[in-house]
Each structure stands twice: as C-alpha cells, then as structure tokens.
C-alpha atoms as a PDB file:
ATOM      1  CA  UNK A   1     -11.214 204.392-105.865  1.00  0.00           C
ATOM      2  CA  UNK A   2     -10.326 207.941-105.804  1.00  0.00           C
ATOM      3  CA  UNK A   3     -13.318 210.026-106.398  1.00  0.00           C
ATOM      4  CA  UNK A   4     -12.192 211.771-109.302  1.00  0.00           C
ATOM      5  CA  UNK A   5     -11.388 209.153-111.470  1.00  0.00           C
ATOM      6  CA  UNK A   6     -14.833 207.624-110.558  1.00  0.00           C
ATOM      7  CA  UNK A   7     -15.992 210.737-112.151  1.00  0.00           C
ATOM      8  CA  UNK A   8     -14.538 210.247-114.570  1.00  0.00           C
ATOM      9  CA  UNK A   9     -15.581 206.807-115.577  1.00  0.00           C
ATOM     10  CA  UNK A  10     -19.310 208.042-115.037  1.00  0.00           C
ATOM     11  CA  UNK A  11     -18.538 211.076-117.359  1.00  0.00           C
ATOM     12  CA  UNK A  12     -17.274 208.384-120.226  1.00  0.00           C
ATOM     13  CA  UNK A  13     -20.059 206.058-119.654  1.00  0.00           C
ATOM     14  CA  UNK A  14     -22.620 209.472-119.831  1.00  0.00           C
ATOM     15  CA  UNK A  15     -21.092 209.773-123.007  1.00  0.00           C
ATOM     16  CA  UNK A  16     -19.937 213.210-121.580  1.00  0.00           C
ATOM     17  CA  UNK A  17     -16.206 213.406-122.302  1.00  0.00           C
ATOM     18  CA  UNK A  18     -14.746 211.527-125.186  1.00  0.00           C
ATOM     19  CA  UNK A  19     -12.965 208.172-124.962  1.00  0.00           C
ATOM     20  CA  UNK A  20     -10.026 209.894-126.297  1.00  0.00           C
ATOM     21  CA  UNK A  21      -9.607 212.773-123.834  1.00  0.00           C
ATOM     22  CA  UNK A  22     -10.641 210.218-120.950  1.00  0.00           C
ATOM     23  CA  UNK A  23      -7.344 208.265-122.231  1.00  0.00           C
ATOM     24  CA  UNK A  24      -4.734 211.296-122.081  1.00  0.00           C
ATOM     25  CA  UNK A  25      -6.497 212.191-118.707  1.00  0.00           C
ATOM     26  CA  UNK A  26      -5.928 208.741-117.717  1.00  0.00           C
ATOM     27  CA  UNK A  27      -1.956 209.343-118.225  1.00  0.00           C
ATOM     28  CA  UNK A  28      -1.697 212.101-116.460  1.00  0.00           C
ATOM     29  CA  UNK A  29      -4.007 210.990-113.743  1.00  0.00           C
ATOM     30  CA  UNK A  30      -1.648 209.242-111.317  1.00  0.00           C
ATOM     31  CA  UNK A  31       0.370 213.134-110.036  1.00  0.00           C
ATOM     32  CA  UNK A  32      -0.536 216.233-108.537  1.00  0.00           C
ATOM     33  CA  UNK A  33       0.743 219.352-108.750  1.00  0.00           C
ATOM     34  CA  UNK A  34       1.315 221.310-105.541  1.00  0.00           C
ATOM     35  CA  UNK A  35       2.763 224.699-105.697  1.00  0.00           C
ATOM     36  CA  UNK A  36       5.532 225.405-107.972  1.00  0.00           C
ATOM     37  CA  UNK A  37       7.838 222.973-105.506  1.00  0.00           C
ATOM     38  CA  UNK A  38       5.873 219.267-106.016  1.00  0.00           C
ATOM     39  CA  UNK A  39       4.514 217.180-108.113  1.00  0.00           C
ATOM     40  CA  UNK A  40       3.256 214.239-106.354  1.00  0.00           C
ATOM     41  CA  UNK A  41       2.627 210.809-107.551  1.00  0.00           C
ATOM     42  CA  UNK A  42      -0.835 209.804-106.497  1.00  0.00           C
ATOM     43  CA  UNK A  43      -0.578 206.340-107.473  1.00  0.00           C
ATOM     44  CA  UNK A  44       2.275 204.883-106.003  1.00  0.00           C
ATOM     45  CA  UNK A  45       0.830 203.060-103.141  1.00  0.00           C
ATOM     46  CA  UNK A  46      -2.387 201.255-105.484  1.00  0.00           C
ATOM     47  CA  UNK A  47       0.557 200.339-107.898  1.00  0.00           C
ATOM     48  CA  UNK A  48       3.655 199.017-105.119  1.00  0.00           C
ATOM     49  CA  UNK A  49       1.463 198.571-102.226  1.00  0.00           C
ATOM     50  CA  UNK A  50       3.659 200.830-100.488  1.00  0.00           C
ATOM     51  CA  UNK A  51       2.246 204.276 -99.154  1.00  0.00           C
ATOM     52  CA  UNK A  52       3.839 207.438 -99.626  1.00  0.00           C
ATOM     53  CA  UNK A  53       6.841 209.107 -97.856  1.00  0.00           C
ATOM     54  CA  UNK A  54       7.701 212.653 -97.803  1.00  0.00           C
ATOM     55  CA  UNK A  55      11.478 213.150 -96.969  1.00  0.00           C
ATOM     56  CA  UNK A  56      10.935 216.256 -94.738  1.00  0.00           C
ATOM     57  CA  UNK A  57      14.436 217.946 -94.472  1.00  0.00           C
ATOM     58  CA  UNK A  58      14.980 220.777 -96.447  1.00  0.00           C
ATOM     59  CA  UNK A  59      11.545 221.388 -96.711  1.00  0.00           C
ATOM     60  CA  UNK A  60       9.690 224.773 -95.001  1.00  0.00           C
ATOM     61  CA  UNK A  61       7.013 223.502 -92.303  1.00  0.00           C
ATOM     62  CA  UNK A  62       4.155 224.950 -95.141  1.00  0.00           C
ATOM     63  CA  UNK A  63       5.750 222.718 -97.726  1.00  0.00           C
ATOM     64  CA  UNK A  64       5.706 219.841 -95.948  1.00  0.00           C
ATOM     65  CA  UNK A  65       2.114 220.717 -94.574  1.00  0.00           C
ATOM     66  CA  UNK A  66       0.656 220.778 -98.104  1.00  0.00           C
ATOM     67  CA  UNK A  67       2.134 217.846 -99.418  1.00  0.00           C
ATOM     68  CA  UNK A  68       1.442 215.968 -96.373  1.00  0.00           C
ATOM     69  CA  UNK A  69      -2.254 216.712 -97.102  1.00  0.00           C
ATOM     70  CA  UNK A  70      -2.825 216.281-100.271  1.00  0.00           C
ATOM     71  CA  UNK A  71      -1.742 212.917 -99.837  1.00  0.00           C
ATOM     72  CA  UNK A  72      -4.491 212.402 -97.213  1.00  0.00           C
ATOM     73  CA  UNK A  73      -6.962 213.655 -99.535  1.00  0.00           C
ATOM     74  CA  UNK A  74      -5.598 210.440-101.742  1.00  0.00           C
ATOM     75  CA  UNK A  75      -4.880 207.928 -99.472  1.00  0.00           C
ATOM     76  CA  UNK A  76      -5.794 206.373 -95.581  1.00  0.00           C
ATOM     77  CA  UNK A  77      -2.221 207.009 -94.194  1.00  0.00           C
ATOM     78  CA  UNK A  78       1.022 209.141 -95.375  1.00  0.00           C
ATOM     79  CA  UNK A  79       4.943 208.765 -93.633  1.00  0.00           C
ATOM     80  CA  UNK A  80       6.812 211.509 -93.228  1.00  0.00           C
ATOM     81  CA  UNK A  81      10.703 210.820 -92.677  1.00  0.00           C
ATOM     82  CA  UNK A  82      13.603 212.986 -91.285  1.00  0.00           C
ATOM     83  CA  UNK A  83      10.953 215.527 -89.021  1.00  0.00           C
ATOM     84  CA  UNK A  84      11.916 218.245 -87.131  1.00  0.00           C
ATOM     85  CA  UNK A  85       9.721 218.713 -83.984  1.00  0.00           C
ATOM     86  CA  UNK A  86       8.734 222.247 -85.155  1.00  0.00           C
ATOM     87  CA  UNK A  87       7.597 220.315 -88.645  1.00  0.00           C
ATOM     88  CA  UNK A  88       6.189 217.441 -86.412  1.00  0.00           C
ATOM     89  CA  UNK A  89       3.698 220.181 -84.646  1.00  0.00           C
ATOM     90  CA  UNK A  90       2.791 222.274 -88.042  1.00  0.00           C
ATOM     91  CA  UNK A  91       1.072 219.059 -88.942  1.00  0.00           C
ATOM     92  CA  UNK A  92      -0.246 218.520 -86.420  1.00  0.00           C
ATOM     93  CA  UNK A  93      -2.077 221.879 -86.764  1.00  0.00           C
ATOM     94  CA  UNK A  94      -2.321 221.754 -90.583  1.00  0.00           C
ATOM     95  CA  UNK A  95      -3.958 218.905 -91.872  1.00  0.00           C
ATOM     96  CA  UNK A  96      -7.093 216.435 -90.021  1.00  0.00           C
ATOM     97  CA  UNK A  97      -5.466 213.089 -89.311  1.00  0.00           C
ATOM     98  CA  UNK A  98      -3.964 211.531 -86.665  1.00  0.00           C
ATOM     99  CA  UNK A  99      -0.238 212.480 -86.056  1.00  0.00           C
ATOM    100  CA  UNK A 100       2.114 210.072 -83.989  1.00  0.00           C
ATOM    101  CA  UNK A 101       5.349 211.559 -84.346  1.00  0.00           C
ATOM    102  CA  UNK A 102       8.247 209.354 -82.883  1.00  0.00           C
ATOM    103  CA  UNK A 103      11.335 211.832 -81.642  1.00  0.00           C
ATOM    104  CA  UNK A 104      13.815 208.593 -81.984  1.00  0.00           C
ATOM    105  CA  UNK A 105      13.371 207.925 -85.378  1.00  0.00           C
ATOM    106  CA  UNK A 106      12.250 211.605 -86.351  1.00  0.00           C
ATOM    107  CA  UNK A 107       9.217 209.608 -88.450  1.00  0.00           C
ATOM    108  CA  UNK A 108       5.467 211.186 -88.098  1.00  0.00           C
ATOM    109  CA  UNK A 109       2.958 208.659 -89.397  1.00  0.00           C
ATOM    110  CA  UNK A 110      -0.284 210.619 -90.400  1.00  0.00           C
ATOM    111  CA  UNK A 111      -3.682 208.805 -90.932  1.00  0.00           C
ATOM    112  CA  UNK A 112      -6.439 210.379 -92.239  1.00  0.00           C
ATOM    113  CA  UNK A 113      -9.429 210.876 -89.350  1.00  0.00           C
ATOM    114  CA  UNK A 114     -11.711 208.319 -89.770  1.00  0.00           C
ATOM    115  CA  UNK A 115      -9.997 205.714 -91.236  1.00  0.00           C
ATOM    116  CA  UNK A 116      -9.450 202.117 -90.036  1.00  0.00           C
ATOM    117  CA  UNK A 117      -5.888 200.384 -90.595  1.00  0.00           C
ATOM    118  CA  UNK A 118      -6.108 197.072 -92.482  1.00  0.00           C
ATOM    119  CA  UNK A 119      -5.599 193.949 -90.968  1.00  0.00           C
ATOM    120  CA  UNK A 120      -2.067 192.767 -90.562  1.00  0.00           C
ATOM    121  CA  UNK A 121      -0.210 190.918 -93.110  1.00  0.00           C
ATOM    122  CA  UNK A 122       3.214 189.143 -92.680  1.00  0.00           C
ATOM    123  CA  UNK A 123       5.687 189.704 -89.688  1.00  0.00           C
ATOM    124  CA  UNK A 124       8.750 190.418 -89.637  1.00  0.00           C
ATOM    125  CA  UNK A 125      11.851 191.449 -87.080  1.00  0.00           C
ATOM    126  CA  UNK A 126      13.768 194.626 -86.417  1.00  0.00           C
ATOM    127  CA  UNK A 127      17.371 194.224 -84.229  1.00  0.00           C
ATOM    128  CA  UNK A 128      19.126 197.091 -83.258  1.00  0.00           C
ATOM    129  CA  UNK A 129      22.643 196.384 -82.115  1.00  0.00           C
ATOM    130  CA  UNK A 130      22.945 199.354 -79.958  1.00  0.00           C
ATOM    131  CA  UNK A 131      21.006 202.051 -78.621  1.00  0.00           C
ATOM    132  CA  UNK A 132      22.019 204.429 -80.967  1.00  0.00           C
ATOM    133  CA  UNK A 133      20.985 202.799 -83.923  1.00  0.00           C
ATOM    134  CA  UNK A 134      17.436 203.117 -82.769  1.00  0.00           C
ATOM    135  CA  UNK A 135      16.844 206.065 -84.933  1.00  0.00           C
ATOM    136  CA  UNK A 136      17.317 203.919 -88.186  1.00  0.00           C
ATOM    137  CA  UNK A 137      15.509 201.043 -86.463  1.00  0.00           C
ATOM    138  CA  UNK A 138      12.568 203.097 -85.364  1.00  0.00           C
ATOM    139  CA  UNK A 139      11.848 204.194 -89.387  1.00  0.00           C
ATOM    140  CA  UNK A 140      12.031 200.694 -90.554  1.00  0.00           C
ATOM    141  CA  UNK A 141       9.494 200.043 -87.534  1.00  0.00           C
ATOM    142  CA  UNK A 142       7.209 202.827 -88.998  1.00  0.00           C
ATOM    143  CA  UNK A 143       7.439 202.121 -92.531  1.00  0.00           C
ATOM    144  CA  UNK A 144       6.478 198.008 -91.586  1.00  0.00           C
ATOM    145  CA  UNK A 145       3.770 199.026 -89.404  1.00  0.00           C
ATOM    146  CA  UNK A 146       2.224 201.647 -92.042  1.00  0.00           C
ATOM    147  CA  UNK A 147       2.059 198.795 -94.480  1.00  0.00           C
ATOM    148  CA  UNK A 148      -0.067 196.930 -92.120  1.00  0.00           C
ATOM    149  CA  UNK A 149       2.934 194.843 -91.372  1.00  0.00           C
ATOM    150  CA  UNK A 150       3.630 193.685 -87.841  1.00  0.00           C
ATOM    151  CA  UNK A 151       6.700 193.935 -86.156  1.00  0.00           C
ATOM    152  CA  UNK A 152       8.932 191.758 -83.545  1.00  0.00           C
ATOM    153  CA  UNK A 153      11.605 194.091 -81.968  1.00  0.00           C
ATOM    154  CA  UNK A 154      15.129 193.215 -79.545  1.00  0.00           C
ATOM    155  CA  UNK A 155      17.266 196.190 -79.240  1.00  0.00           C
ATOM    156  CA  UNK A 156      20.529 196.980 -78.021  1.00  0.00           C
ATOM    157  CA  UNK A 157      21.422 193.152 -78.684  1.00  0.00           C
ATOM    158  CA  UNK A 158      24.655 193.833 -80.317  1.00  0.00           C
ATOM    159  CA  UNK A 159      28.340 191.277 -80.581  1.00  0.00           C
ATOM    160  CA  UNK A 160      29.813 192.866 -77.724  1.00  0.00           C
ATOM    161  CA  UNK A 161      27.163 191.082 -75.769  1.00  0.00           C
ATOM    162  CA  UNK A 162      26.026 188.377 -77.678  1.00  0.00           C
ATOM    163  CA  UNK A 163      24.272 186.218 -75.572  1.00  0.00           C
ATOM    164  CA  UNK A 164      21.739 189.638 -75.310  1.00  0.00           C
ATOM    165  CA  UNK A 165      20.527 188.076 -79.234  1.00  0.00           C
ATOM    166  CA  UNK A 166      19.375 184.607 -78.327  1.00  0.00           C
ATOM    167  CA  UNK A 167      15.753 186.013 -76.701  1.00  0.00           C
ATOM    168  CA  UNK A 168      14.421 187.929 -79.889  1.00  0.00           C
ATOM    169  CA  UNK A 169      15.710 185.835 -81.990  1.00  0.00           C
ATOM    170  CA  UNK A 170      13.435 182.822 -80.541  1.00  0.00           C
ATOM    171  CA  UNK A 171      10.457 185.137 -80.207  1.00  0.00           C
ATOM    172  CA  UNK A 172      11.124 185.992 -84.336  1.00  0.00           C
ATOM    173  CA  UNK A 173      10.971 182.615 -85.261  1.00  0.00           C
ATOM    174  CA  UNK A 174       7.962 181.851 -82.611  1.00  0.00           C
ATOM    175  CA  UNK A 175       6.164 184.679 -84.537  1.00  0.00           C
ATOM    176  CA  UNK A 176       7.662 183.170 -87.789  1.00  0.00           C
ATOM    177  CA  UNK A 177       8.528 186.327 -89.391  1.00  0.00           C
ATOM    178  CA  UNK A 178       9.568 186.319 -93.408  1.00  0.00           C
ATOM    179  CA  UNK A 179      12.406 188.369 -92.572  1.00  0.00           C
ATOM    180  CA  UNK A 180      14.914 190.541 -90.257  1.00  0.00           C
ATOM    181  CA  UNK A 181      15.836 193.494 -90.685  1.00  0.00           C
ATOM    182  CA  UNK A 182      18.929 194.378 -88.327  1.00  0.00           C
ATOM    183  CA  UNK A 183      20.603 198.094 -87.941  1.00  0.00           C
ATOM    184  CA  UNK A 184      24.168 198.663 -86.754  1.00  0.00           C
ATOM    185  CA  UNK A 185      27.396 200.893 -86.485  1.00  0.00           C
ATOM    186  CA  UNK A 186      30.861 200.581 -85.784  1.00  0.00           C
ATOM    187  CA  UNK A 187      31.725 197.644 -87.900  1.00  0.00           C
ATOM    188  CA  UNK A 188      28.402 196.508 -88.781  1.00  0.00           C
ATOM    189  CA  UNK A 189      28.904 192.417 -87.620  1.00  0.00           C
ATOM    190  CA  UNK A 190      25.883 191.865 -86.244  1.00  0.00           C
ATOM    191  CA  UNK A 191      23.795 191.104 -89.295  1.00  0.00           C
ATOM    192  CA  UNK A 192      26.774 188.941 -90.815  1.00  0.00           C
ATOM    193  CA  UNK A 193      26.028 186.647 -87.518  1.00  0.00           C
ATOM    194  CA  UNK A 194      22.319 186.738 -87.322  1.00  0.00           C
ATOM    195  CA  UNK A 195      22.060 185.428 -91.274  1.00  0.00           C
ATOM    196  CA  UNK A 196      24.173 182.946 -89.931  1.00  0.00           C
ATOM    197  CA  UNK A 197      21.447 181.872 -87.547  1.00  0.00           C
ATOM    198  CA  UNK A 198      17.772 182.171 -89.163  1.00  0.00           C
ATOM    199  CA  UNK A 199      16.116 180.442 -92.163  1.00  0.00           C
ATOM    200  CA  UNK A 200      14.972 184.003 -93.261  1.00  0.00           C
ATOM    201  CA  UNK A 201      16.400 186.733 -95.597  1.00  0.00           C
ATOM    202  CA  UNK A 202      17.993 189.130 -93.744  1.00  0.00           C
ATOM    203  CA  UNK A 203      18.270 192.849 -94.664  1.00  0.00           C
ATOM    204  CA  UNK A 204      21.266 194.583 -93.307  1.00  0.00           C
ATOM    205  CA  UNK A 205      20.497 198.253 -92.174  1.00  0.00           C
ATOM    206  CA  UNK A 206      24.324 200.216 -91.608  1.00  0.00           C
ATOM    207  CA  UNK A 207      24.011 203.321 -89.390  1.00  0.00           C
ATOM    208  CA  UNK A 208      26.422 206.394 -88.793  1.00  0.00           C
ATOM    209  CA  UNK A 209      27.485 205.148 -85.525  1.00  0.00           C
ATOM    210  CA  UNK A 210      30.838 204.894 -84.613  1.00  0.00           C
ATOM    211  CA  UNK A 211      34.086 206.804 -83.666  1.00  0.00           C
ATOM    212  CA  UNK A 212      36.843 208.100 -86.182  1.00  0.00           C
ATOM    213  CA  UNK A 213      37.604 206.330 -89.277  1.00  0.00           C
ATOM    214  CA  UNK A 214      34.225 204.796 -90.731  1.00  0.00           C
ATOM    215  CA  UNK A 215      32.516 206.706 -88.034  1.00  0.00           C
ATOM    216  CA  UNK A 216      29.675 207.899 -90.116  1.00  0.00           C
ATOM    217  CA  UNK A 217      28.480 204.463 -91.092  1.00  0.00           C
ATOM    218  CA  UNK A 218      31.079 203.366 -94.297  1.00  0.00           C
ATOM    219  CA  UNK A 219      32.879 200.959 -91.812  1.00  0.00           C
ATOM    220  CA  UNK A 220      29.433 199.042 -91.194  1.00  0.00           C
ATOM    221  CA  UNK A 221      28.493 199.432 -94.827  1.00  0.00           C
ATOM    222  CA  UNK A 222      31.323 198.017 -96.243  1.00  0.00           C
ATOM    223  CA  UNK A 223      31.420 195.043 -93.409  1.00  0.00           C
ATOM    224  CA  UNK A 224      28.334 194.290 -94.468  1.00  0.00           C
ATOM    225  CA  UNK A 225      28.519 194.126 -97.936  1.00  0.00           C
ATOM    226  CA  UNK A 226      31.495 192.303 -97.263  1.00  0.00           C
ATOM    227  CA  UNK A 227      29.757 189.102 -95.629  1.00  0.00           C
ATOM    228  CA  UNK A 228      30.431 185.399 -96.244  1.00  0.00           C
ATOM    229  CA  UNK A 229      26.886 184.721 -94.493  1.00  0.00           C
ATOM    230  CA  UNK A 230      24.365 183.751 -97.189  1.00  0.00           C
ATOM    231  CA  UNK A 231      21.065 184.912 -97.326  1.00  0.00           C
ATOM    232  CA  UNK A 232      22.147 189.061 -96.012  1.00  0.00           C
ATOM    233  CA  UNK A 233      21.116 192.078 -98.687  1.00  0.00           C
ATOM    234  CA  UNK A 234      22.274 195.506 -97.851  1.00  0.00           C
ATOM    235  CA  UNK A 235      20.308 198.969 -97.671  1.00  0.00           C
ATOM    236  CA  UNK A 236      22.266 202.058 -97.771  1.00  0.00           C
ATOM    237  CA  UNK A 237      23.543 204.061 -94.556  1.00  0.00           C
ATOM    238  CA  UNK A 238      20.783 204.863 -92.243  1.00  0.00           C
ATOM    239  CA  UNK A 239      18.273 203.848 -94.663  1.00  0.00           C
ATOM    240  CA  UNK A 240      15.437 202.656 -92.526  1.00  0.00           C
ATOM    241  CA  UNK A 241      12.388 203.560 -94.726  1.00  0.00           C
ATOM    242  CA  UNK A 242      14.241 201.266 -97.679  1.00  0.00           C
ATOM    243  CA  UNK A 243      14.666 198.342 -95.124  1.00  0.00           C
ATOM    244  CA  UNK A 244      11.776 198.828 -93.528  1.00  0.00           C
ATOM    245  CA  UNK A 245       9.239 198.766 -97.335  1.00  0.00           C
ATOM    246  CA  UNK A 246      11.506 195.674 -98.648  1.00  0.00           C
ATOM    247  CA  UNK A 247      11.220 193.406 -95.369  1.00  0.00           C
ATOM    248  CA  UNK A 248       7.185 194.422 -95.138  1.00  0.00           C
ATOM    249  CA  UNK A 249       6.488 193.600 -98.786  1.00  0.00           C
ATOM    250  CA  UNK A 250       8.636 189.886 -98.724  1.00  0.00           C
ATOM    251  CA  UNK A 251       6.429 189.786 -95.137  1.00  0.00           C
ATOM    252  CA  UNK A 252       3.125 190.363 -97.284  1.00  0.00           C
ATOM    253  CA  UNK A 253       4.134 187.803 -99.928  1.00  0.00           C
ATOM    254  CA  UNK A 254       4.714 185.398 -98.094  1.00  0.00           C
ATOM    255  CA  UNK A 255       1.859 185.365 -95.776  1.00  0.00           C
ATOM    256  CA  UNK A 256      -0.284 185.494 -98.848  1.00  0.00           C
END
C-alpha cells in the first residue's frame, strides 16, 4: 500500500481528518502532479495489473527523468518506450533503480533498487518475421516480461522461409503459452498463417517495414486485418507495448 494513503487511513481511524475530507482525498488520490507538463496516474497498475509506461519522445531528458521517478517512488518497476540513448543515460544518472535499456527496441525497463520481481505468471510467444521487426518485437518482449510474464521467442522466421517457423512454434506449445504475439512488415502474412496453426489467440503486431507503397506498415496492417484465419486480433502499426500488455494479461488469466 502506498504510504500515504496508509496515512491516511491511520489519520481517519485517529479521528484526525474527517470522513468527509478523507473521501474527496480519496478521489483525487490515484494522480500526481509533476511540473506544469504531467499529471500522472498513480493507480493504474493496482487497478489493470499493468505497470506504467512513459512514451519518451518528445519529451526533454529532465521530463522524462522526473516522471520516470516519481513512478518509482509509487511502484517496484516503470517502462519507458521510444528512448533515445542520451534519455536512456539521464536515467540512468537521475533516479536509483536499475536501468536495462535495450537499443533494438529503444525500451528502458527501470526497477526500483531493492526490489524483487514477482514470480512468473502465464507464458506466452513473440515471432518476428524478419530482423527488422525486432524493434516492435523487443517492446512487446519488455512490456510481457515487466508484468512478470515469461516469454518464448523465434525471430526472423518469416513466409519467405517458412520451414524457419516449425521450431518455435513446437517450443510455444511445449511451454504452452496462452498466446502469440507475432510482428511483421511488407505484407504482414505471417500471423494470418501462424493462427492457422496454434490452438491460441493470436495478436497480430504490423510494423513499418517494407519498400514503396505500404512501406511504412499500412500494407501489413491492412493484410492483417484482412485475414480469413480465425482466432488473429490486430494492434496498431508498431505497437509493441499494446501487444505486448494484451498477450501478458490473457497469459495471467489463464494460468490463474
């Protein structure tokens, strides 16, 4: 329980603030201000189960700093998408946690110093079709693994070479994930084919990869949203946090 609103409770029970005041507190209690540029919603991760992410871009390194950490001050573990490697190495300096910061996906996971990640909960699979849709892939890896999810990878298993698919996808079902998320370009086939294929729902991750015409990820998009294989859902383009929160929490239902 966050140590403020424990204070509060023990104030109310004191008979020290009012039952009335302790309810409009109570309201407000779930944001933060920070600055005149954020107002942060402190109670997003007891409420979805899903911890916080701070989109990075367009934010100055100080920004991004200060949110980052009062977050921590909140919360075991924050994400941080979309991270430039000057950003990446201001937090590292700026707030006490530890930083992994992964120059593929441009994600920095932070976790407070001192704190122990939870046991896992659920599996589930991440497919890449090519090697440049690891940047998508690697967020959805992230976001899984910050929600104590764990994760079964094949990369760079895409239709050109298909016979490159039939190794993760037996080690996915050996690890019996709840579901797949798969990230491609071009013209986005490969999840179409691998719904076709697993017992699982599959979440279909489009990326800007590609030449010309659809080249910044619409061709894949609309492919995919164009399937006849049952069981495939669609995130937007490049979307791997989105992918990567709805595959961990069907993961965490269903191992419950």
């Amino acid at each position: 329980m966050d140590d403020s609103l424990e204070q509060l409770l023990a104030d109310v029970a004191a008979g020290l603030v009012p039952a009335a005041d302790a309810a409009d507190r109570l309201r407000r209690f779930g944001y933060a201000a920070v600055g005149d540029y954020a107002r942060l919603d402190l109670s997003r991760a007891a409420r979805k189960g899903v911890p916080e992410v701070v989109y990075a871009a367009g934010k100055t390194s100080e920004q991004l700093v200060a949110i980052a950490g009062r977050f921590l001050q909140h919360g075991p573990v924050v994400l941080c998408s979309r991270v430039s490697p000057e950003q990446a190495a201001a937090l590292a300096a700026g707030i006490d946690a530890d930083i992994d910061y992964d120059e593929r996906s441009h994600v920095v996971t932070a976790r407070r110093a001192g704190s122990v990640p939870a046991p896992t909960r659920g599996a589930v699979g991440v497919l890449a079709a090519g090697t440049s849709d690891l940047g998508a892939a690697g967020e959805a890896v992230a976001m899984c693994r910050a929600m104590d999810v764990s994760v079964v990878s094949g990369f760079d298993v895409g239709v050109a070479g298909l016979h490159r698919l039939a190794a993760p996808l037996e080690e996915m079902r050996a690890a019996e994930v709840a579901a797949i998320i798969v990230a491609a370009g071009m013209e986005g086939a490969l999840p179409s084919v691998v719904a076709g294929l697993v017992d699982v729902p599959v979440i279909g991750l489009p990326t800007a990869t590609g030449y010309g015409l659809g080249g910044k990820g619409e061709a894949a998009l609309l492919g995919m949203l164009q399937s006849c294989s049952p069981g495939l859902v669609v995130v937007n383009i490049d979307n791997g946090i989105g992918a990567g929160v709805t595959a961990a929490l069907i993961a965490r239902r269903a191992s419950a």
